[in-house]
Protein backbone atom coordinates (compact mmCIF):
# COMPACT_ATOMS: atom_id res chain seq x y z
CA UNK A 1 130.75 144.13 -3.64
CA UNK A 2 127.87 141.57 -2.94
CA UNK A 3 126.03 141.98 -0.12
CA UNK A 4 124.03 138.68 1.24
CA UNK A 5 122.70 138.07 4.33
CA UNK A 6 123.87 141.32 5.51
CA UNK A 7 127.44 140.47 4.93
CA UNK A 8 130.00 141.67 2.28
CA UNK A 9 131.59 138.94 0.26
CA UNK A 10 134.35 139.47 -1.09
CA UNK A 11 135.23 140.23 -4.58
CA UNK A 12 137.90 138.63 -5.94
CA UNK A 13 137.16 135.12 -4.19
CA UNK A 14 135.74 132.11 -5.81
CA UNK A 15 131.92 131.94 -4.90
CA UNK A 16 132.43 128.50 -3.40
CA UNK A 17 134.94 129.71 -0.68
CA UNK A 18 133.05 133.30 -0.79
CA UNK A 19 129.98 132.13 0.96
CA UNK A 20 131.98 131.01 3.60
CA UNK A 21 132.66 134.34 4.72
CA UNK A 22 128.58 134.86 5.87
CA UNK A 23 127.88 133.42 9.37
CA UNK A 24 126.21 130.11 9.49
CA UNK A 25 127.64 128.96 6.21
CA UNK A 26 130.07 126.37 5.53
CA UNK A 27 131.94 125.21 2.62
CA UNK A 28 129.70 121.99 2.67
CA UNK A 29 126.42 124.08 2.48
CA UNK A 30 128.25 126.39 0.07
CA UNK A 31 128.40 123.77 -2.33
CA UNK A 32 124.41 122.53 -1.60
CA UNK A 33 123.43 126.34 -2.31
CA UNK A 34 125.65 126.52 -5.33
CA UNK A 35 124.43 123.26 -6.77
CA UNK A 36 120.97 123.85 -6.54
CA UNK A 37 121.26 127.02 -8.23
CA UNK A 38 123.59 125.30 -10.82
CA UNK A 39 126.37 128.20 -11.02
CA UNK A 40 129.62 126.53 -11.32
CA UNK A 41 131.86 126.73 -8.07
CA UNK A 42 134.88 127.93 -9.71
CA UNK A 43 133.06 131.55 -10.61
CA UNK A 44 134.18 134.11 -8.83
CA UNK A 45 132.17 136.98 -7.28
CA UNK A 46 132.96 139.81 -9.39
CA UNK A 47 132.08 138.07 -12.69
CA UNK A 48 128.34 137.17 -11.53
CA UNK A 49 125.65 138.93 -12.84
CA UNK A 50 122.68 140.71 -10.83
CA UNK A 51 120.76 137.93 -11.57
CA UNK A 52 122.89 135.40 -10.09
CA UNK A 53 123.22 137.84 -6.94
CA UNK A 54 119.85 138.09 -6.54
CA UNK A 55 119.28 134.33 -7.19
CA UNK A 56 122.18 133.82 -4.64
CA UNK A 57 120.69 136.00 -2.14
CA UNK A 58 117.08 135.30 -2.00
CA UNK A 59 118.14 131.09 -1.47
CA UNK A 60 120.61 132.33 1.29
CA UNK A 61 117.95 134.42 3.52
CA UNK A 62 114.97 132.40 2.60
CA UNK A 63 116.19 128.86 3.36
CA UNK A 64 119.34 129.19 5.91
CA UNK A 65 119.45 130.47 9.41
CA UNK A 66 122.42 133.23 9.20
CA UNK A 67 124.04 135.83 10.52
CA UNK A 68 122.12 138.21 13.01
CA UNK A 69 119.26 135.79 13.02
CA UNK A 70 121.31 132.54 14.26
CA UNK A 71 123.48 134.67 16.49
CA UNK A 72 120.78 135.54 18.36
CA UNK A 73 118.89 131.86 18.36
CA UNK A 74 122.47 130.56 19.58
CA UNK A 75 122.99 133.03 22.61
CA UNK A 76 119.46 132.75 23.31
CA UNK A 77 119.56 128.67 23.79
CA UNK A 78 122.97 129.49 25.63
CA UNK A 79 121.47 132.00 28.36
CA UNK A 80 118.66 129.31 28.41
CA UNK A 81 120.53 126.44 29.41
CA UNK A 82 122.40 128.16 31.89
């Protein structure tokens, strides 16, 4: 199992619809990320190599606001404007 972000994608999914399952990520940015990295859409998880993981990951957590990060920014602005 790849973890990225702090999530666990799954397996057996195509990356594309994979790196939906990470907070913050939709299948529109999905397809930015994937493109920019040039790894073809289609792949699924289990066939990548550690290299594309790593590749996959570092993009993910360097560039995007996910997961624990943009739960917290969200509920922050929310207690804010209240």
């Amino acid at each position: 199992m790849a973890r990225i972000a702090g999530a666990t994608i799954p397996t057996d999914k195509r990356v594309e619809i994979a790196l939906t399952y990470i907070y913050g990520i939709g299948l529109q940015t999905s397809r930015k990320i994937l493109a920019a990295l040039k790894i073809n859409p289609d792949t699924r998880v289990k066939n990548f190599t550690e290299d594309e993981v790593i590749r996959l990951r570092r993009m993910v957590e360097d560039k995007y606001r996910v997961e624990g990060d943009l739960k917290r920014e969200i509920l922050t602005n929310i207690k804010r404007l209240k």
